[in-house]
C-alpha atoms as a PDB file:
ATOM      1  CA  UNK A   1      86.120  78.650 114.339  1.00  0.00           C
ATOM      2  CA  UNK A   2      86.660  79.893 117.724  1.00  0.00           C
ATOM      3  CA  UNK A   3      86.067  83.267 119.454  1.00  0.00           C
ATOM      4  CA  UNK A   4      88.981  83.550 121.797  1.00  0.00           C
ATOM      5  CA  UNK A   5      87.157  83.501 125.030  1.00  0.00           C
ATOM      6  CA  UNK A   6      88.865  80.969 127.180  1.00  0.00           C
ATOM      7  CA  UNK A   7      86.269  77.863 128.832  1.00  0.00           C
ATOM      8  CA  UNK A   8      88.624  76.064 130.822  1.00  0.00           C
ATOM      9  CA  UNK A   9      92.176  75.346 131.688  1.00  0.00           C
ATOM     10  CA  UNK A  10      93.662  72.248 131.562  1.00  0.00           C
ATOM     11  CA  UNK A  11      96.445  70.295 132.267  1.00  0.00           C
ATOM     12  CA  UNK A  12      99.047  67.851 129.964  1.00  0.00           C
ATOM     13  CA  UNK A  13      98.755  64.655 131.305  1.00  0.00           C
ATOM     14  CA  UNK A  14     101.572  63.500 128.587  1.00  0.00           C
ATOM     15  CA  UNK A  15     103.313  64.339 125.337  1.00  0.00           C
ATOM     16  CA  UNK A  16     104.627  61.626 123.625  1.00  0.00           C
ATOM     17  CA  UNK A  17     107.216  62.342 121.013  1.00  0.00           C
ATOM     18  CA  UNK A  18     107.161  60.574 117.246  1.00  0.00           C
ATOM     19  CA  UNK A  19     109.083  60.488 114.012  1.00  0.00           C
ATOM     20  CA  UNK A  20     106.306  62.507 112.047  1.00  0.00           C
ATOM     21  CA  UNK A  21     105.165  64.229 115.076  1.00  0.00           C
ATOM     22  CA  UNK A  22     103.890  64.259 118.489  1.00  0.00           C
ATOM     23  CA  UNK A  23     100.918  62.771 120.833  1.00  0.00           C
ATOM     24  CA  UNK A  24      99.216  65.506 123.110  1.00  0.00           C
ATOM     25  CA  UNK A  25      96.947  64.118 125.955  1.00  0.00           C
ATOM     26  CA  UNK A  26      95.432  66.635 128.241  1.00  0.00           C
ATOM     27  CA  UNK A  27      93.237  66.481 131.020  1.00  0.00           C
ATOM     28  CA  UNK A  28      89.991  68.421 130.849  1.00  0.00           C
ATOM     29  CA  UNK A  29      87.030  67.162 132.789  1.00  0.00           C
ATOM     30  CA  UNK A  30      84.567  70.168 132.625  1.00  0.00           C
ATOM     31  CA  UNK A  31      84.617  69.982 128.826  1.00  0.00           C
ATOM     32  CA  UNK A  32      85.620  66.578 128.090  1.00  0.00           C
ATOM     33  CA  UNK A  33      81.474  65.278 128.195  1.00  0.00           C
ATOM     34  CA  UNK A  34      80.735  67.437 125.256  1.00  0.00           C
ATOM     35  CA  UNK A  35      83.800  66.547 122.839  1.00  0.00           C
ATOM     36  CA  UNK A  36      83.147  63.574 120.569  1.00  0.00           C
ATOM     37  CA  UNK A  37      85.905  61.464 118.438  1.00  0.00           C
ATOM     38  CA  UNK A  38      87.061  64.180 115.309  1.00  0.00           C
ATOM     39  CA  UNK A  39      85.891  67.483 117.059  1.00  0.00           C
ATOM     40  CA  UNK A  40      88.035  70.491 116.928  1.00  0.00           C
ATOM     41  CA  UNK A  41      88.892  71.740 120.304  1.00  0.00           C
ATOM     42  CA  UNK A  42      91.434  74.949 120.569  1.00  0.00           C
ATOM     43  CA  UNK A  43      94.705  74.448 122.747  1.00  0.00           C
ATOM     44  CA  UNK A  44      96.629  77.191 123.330  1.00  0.00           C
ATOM     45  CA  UNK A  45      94.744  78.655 120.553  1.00  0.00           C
ATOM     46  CA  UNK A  46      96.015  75.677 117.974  1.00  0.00           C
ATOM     47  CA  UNK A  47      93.054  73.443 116.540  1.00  0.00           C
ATOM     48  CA  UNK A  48      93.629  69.725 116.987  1.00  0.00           C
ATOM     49  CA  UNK A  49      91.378  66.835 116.157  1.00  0.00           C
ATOM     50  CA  UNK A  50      90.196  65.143 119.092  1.00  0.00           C
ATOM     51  CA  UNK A  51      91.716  61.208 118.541  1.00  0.00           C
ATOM     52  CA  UNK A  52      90.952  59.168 121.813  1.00  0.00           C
ATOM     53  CA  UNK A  53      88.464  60.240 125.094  1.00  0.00           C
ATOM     54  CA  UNK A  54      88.347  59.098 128.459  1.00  0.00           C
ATOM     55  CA  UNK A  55      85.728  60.602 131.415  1.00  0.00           C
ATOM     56  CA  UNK A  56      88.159  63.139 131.896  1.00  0.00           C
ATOM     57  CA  UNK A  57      90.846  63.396 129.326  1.00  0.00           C
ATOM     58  CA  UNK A  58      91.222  63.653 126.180  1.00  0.00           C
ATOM     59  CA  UNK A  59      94.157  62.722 123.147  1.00  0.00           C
ATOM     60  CA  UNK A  60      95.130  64.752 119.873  1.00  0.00           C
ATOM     61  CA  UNK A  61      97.835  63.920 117.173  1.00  0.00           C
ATOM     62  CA  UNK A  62     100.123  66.875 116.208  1.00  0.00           C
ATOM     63  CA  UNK A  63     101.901  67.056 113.194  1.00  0.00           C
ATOM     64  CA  UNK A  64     104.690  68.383 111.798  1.00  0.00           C
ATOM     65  CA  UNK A  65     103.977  72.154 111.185  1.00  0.00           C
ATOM     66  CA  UNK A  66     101.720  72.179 114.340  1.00  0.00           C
ATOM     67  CA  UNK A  67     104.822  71.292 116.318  1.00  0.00           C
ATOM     68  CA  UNK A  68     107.408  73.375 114.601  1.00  0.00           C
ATOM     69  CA  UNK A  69     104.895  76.511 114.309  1.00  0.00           C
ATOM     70  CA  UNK A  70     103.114  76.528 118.004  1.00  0.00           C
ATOM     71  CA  UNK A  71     104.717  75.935 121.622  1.00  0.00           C
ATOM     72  CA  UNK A  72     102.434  72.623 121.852  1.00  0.00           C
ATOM     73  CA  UNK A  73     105.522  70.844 120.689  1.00  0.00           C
ATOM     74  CA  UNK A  74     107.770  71.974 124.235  1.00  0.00           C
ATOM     75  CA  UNK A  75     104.874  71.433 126.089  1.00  0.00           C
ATOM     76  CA  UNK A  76     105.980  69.861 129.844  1.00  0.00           C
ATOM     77  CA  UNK A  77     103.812  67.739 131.929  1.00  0.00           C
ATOM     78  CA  UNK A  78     101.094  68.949 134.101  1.00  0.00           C
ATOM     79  CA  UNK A  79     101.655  72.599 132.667  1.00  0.00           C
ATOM     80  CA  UNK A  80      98.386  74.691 132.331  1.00  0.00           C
ATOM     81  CA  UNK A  81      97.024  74.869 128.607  1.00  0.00           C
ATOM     82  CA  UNK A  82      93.868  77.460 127.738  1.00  0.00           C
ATOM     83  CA  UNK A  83      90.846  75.032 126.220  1.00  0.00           C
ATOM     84  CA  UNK A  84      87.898  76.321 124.207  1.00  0.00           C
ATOM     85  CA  UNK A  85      85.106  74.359 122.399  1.00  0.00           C
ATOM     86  CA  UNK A  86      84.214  75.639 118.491  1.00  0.00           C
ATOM     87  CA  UNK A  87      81.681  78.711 118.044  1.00  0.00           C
ATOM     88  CA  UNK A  88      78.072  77.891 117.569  1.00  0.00           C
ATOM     89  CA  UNK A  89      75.837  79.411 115.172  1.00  0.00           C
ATOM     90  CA  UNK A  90      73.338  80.521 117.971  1.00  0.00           C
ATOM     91  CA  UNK A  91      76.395  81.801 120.489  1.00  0.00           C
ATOM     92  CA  UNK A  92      77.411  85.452 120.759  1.00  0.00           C
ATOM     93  CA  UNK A  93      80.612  85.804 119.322  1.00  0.00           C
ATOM     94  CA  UNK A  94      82.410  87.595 122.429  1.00  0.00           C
ATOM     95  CA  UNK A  95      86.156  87.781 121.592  1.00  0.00           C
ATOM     96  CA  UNK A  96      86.823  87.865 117.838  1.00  0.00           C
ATOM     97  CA  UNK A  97      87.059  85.803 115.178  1.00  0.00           C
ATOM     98  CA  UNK A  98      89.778  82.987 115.570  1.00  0.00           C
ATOM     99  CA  UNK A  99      90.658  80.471 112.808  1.00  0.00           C
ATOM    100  CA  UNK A 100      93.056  78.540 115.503  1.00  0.00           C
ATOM    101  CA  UNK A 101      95.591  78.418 112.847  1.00  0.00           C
ATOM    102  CA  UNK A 102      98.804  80.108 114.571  1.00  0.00           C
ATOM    103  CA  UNK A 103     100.856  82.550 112.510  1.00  0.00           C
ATOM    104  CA  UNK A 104     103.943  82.474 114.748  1.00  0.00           C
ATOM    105  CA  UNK A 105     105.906  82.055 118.239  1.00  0.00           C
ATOM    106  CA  UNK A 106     105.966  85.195 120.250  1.00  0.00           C
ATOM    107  CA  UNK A 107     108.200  85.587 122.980  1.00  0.00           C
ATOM    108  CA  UNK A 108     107.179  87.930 125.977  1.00  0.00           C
ATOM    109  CA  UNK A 109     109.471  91.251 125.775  1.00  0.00           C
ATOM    110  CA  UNK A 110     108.061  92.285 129.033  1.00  0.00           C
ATOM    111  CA  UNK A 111     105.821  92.560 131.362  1.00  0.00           C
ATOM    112  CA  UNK A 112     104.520  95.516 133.556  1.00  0.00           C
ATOM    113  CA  UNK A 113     101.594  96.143 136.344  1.00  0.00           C
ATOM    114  CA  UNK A 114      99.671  99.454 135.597  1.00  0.00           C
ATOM    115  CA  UNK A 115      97.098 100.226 138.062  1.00  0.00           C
ATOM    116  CA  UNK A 116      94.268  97.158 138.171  1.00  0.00           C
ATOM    117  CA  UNK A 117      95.857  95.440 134.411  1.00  0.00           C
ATOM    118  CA  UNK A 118      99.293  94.411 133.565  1.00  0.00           C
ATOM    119  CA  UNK A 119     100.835  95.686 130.185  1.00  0.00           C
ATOM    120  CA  UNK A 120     102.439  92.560 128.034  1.00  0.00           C
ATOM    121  CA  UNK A 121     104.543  93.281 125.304  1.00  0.00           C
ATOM    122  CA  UNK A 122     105.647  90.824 122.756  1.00  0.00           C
ATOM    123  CA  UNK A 123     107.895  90.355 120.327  1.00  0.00           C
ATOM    124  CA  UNK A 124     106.832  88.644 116.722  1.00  0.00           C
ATOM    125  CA  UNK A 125     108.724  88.380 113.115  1.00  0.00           C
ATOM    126  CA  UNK A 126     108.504  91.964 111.774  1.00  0.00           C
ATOM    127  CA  UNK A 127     106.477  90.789 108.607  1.00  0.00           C
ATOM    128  CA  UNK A 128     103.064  90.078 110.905  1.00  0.00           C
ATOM    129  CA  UNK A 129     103.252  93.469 112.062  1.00  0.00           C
ATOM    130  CA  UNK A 130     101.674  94.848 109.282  1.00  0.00           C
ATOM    131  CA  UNK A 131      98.037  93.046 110.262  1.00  0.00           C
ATOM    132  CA  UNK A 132      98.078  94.671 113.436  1.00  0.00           C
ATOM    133  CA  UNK A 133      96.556  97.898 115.083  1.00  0.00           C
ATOM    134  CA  UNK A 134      95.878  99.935 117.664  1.00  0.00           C
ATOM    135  CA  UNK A 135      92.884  99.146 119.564  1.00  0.00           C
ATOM    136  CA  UNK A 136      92.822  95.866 116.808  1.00  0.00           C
ATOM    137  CA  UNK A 137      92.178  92.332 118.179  1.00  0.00           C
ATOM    138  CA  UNK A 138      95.388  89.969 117.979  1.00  0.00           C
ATOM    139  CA  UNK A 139      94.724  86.036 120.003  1.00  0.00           C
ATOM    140  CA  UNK A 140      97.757  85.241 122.274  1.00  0.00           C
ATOM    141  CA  UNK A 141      97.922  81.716 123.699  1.00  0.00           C
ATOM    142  CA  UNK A 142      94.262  81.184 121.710  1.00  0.00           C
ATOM    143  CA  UNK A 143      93.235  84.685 123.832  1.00  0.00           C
ATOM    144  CA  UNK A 144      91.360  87.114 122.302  1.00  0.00           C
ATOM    145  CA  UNK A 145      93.409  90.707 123.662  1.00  0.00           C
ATOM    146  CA  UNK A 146      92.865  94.130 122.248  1.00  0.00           C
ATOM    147  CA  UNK A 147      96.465  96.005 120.990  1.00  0.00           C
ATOM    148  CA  UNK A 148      97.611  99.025 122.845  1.00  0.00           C
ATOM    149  CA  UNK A 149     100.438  99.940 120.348  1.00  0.00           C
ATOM    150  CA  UNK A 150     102.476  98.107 117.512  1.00  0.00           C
ATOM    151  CA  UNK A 151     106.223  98.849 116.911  1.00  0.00           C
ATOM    152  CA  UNK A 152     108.663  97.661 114.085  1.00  0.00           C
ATOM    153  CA  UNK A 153     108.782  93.900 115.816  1.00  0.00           C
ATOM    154  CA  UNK A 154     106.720  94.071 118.907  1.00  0.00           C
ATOM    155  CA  UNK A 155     103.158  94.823 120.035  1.00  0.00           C
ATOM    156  CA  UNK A 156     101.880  95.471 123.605  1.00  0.00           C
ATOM    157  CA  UNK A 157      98.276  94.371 125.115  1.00  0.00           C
ATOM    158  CA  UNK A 158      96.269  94.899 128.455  1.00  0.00           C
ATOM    159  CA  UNK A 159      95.376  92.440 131.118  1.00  0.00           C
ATOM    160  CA  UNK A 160      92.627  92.977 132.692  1.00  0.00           C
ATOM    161  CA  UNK A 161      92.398  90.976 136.589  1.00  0.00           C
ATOM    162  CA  UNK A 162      89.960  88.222 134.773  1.00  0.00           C
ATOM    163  CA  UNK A 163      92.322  87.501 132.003  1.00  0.00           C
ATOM    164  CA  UNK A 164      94.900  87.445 134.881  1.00  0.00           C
ATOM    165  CA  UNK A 165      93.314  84.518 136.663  1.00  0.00           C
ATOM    166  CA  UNK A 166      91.296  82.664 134.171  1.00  0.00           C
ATOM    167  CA  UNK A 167      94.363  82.093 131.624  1.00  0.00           C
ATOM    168  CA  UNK A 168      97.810  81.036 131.800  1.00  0.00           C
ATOM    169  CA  UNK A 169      98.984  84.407 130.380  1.00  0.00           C
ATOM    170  CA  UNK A 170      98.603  85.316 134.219  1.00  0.00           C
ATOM    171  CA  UNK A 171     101.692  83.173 134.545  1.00  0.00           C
ATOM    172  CA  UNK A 172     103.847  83.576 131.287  1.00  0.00           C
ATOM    173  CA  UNK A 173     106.876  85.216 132.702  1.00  0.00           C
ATOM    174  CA  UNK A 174     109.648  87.276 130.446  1.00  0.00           C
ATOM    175  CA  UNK A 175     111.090  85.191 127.837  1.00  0.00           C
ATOM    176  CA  UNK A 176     108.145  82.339 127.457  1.00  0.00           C
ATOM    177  CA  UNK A 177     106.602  81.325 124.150  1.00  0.00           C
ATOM    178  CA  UNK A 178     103.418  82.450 123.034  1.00  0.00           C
ATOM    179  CA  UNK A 179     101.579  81.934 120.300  1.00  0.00           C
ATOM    180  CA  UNK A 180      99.891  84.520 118.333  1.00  0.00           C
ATOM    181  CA  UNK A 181      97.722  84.348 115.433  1.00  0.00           C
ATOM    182  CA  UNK A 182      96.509  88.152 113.789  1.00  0.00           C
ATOM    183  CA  UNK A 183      93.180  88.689 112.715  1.00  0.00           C
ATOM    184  CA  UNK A 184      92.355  86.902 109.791  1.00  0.00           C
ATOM    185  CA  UNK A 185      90.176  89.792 108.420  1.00  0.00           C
ATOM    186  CA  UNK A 186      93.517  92.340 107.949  1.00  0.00           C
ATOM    187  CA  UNK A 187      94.483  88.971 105.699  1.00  0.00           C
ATOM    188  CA  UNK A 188      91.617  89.156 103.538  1.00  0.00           C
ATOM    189  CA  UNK A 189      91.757  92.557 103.026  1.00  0.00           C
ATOM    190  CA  UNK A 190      95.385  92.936 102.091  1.00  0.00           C
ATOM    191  CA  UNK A 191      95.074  89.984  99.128  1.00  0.00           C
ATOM    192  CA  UNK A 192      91.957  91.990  98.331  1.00  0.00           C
ATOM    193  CA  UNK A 193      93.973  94.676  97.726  1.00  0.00           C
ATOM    194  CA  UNK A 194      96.697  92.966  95.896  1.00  0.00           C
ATOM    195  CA  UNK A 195      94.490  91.377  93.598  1.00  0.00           C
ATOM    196  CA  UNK A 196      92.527  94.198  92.689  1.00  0.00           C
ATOM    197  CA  UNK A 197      95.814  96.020  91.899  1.00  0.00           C
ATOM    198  CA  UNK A 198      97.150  93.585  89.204  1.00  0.00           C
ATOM    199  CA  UNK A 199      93.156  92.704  87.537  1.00  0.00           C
ATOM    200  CA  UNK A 200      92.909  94.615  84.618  1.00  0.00           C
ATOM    201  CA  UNK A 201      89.945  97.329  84.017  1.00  0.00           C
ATOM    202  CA  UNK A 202      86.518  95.749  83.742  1.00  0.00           C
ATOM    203  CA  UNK A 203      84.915  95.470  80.422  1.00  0.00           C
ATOM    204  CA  UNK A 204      81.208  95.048  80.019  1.00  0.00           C
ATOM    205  CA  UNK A 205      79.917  91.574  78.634  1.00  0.00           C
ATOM    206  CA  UNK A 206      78.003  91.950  75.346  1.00  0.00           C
ATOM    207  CA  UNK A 207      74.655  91.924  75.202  1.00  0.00           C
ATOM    208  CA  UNK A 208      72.730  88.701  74.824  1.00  0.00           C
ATOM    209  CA  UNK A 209      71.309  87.772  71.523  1.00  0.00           C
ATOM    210  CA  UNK A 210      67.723  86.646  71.213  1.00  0.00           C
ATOM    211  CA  UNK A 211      67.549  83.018  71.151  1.00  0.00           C
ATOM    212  CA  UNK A 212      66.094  81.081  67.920  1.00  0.00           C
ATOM    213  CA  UNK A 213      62.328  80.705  67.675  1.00  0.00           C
ATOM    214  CA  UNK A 214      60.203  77.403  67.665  1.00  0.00           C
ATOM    215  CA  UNK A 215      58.419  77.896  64.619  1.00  0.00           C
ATOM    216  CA  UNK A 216      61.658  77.962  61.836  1.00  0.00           C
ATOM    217  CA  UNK A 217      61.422  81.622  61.517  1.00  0.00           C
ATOM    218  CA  UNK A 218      64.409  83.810  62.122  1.00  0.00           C
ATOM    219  CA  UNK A 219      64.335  85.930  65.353  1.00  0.00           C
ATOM    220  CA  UNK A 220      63.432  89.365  64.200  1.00  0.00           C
ATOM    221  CA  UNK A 221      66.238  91.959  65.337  1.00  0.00           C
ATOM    222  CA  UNK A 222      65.828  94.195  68.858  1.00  0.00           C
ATOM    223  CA  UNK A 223      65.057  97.613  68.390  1.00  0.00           C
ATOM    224  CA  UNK A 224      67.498  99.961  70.944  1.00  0.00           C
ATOM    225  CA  UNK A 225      66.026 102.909  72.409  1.00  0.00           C
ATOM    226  CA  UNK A 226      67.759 105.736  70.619  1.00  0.00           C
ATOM    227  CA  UNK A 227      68.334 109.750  71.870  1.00  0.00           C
ATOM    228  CA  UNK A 228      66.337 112.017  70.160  1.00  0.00           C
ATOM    229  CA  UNK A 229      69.695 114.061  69.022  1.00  0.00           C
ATOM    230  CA  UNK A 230      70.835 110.848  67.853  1.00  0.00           C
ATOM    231  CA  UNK A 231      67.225 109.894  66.178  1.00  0.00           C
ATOM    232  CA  UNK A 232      67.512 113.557  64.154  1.00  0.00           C
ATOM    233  CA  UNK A 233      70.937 113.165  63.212  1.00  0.00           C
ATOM    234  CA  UNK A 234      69.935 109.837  61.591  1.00  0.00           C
ATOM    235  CA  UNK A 235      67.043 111.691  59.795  1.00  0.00           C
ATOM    236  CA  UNK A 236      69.641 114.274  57.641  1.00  0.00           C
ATOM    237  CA  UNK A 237      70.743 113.059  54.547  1.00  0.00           C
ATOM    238  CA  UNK A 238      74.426 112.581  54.537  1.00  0.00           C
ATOM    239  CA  UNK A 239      76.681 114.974  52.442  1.00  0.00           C
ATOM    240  CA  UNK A 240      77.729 114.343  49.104  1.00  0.00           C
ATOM    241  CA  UNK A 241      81.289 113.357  48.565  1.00  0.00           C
ATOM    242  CA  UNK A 242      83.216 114.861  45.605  1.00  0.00           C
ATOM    243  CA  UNK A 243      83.756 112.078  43.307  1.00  0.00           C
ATOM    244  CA  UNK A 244      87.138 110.647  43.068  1.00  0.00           C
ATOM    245  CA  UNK A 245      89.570 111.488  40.488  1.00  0.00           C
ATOM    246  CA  UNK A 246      90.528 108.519  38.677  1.00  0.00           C
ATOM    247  CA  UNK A 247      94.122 106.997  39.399  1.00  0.00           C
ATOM    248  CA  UNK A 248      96.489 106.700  36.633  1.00  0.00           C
ATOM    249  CA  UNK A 249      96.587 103.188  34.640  1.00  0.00           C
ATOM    250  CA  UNK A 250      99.759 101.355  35.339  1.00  0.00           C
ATOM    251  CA  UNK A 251     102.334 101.933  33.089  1.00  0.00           C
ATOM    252  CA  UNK A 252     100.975 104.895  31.821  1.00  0.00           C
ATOM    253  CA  UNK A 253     103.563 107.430  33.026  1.00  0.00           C
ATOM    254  CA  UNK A 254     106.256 105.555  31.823  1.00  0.00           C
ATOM    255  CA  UNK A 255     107.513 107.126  28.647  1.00  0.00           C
ATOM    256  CA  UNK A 256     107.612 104.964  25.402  1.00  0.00           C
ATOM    257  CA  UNK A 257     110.767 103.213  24.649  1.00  0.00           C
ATOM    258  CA  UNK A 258     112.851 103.877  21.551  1.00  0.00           C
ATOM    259  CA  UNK A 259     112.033 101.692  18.541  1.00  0.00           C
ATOM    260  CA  UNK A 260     115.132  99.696  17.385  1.00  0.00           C
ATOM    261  CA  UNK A 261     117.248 101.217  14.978  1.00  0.00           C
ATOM    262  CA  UNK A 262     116.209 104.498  15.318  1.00  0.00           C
ATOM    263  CA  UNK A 263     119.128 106.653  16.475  1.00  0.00           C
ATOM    264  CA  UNK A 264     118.632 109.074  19.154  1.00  0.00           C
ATOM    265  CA  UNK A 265     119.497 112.742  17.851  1.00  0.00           C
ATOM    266  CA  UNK A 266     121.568 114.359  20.616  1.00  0.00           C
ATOM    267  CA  UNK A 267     120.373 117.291  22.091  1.00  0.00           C
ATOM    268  CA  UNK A 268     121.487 120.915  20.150  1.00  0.00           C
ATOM    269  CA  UNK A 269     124.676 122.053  22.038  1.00  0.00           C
ATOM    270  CA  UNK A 270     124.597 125.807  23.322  1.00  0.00           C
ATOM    271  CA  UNK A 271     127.616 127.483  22.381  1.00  0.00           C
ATOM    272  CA  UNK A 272     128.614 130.879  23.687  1.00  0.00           C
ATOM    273  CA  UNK A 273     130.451 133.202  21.191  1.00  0.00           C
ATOM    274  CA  UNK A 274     134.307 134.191  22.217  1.00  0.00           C
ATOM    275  CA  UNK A 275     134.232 137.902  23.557  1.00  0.00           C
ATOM    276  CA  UNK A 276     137.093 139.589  21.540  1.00  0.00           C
ATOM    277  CA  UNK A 277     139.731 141.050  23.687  1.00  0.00           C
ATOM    278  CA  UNK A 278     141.668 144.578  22.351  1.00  0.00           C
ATOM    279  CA  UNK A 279     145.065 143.738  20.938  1.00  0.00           C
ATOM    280  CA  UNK A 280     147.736 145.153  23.191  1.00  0.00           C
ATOM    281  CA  UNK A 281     149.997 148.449  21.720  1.00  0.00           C
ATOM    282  CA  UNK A 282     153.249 147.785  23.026  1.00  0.00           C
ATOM    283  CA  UNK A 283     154.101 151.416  24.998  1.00  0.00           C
ATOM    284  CA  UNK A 284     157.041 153.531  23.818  1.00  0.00           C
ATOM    285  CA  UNK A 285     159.659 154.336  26.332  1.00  0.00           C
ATOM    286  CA  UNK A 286     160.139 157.700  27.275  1.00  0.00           C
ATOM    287  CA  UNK A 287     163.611 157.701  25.746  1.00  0.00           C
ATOM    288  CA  UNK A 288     162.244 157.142  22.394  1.00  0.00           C
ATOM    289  CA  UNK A 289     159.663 160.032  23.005  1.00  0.00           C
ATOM    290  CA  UNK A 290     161.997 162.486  23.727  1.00  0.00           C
ATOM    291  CA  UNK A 291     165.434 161.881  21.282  1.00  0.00           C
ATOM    292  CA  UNK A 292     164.200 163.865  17.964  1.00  0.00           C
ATOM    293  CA  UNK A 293     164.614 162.042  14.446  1.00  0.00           C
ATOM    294  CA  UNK A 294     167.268 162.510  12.250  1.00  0.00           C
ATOM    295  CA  UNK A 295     167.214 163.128   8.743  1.00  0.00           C
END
């Protein structure tokens, strides 16, 4: 764990490229007395294991994903690195707190002198943006910097004349890599977050049961406190329920079936008597009306 306050600067005395890797040595004589074989010591705000020592050098082994996600792996000789020795318990933690495990490679957008400090503004992957805010603490080059402002895919920071001169961000020009790691606390909190989201609600565990005696004898139950509303209510007698009616045996409201041989009378027909209808007088004409009868 380091705290992003730069010690020292030093200088690559060679980088030796491998199959699985690459072979950083860098010379650092102010610090190199108090490093011992498998200390962590911060370059360029990347942790590497310290591997081989001299009196004023010292070697590291990078791997893989150190070398494709920091700028240690383009590295040129006798270029300036930023060194800084692991936290203490007993120090003061003046910068912030820096795992030394870089997120990404920044690239410098621009830079910009404003008064006394210089503005730097750099450009990361749009999905690290998210862990960063104004007047938030973000480590460039292992450099603990406060954030002016954060955009969509950039974020700018002050220099002050000290960072100026006692880093190599006094020298990264437009267009050179950095590397940037976001506070790891904005980390925790998001999972936090996300995990509290999806857990479901929280049920209480059941209470304990009283554990069996020595003697043989069964563990007498625990009385619960109980309200006194709730110690009246048990007190009433309960009301009487009407007794049940009785349910119907099976089978008994089926009808009886008709013994064999007995014929089944049909039912009495209802007949409606024929309404007579008046027999129809044929009409005389009129011509037999009016001729008179003979005799």
């Amino acid at each position: 764990m380091f705290t992003g306050i730069v010690e020292q600067m030093g200088k690559v005395a060679r980088l030796t490229r491998r199959a699985a890797g690459a072979r950083l040595e860098v010379r650092a004589p102010t610090i190199v007395g108090e490093l011992k074989i498998g200390d962590s010591v911060s370059v360029n705000g990347a942790c590497v294991t310290v591997t081989e020592k001299n009196h004023e050098s010292f070697a590291c082994d990078l791997v893989v994903e150190t070398v494709a996600r920091t700028n240690l792996g383009i590295l040129q000789t006798d270029e300036e690195v930023n060194l800084e020795l692991p936290v203490r318990v007993s120090d003061r933690l003046g910068g912030h707190l820096v795992q030394g495990h870089v997120d990404a490679v920044g690239t410098v957008r621009s830079r910009r002198r404003v008064g006394t400090q210089e503005i730097l503004e750099v450009t990361i992957p749009f999905e690290l943006t998210r862990y960063l805010a104004p007047q938030g603490s973000v480590a460039l080059d292992g450099v603990s910097l406060t954030v002016v402002a954060v955009d969509k895919e950039r974020f700018r920071v002050a220099l002050i004349p000290h960072t100026v001169e006692s880093t190599t961000l006094g020298r990264k020009a437009q267009g050179a890599p950095v590397n940037v790691e976001v506070d790891v606390l904005s980390k925790y909190v998001e999972r936090h977050m996300a995990v509290r989201a999806t857990r479901p609600a929280f049920v209480p565990a059941p209470e304990e049961q009283p554990t069996g005696r020595t003697d043989g004898a069964a563990p007498k139950p625990v009385a619960r406190p109980t309200s006194p509303a709730r110690a009246a209510a048990a007190k009433k007698p309960a009301p009487k329920k009407p007794p049940k009616k009785p349910a119907p045996k099976k089978g008994s409201a089926k009808k009886p079936a008709p013994k064999k041989g007995s014929a089944r009378k049909p039912a009495p027909r209802k007949t409606t008597s024929a309404r007579k209808t008046p027999r129809s007088v044929p009409k005389k004409s009129a011509r037999a009306r009016k001729t008179p009868r003979r005799r």
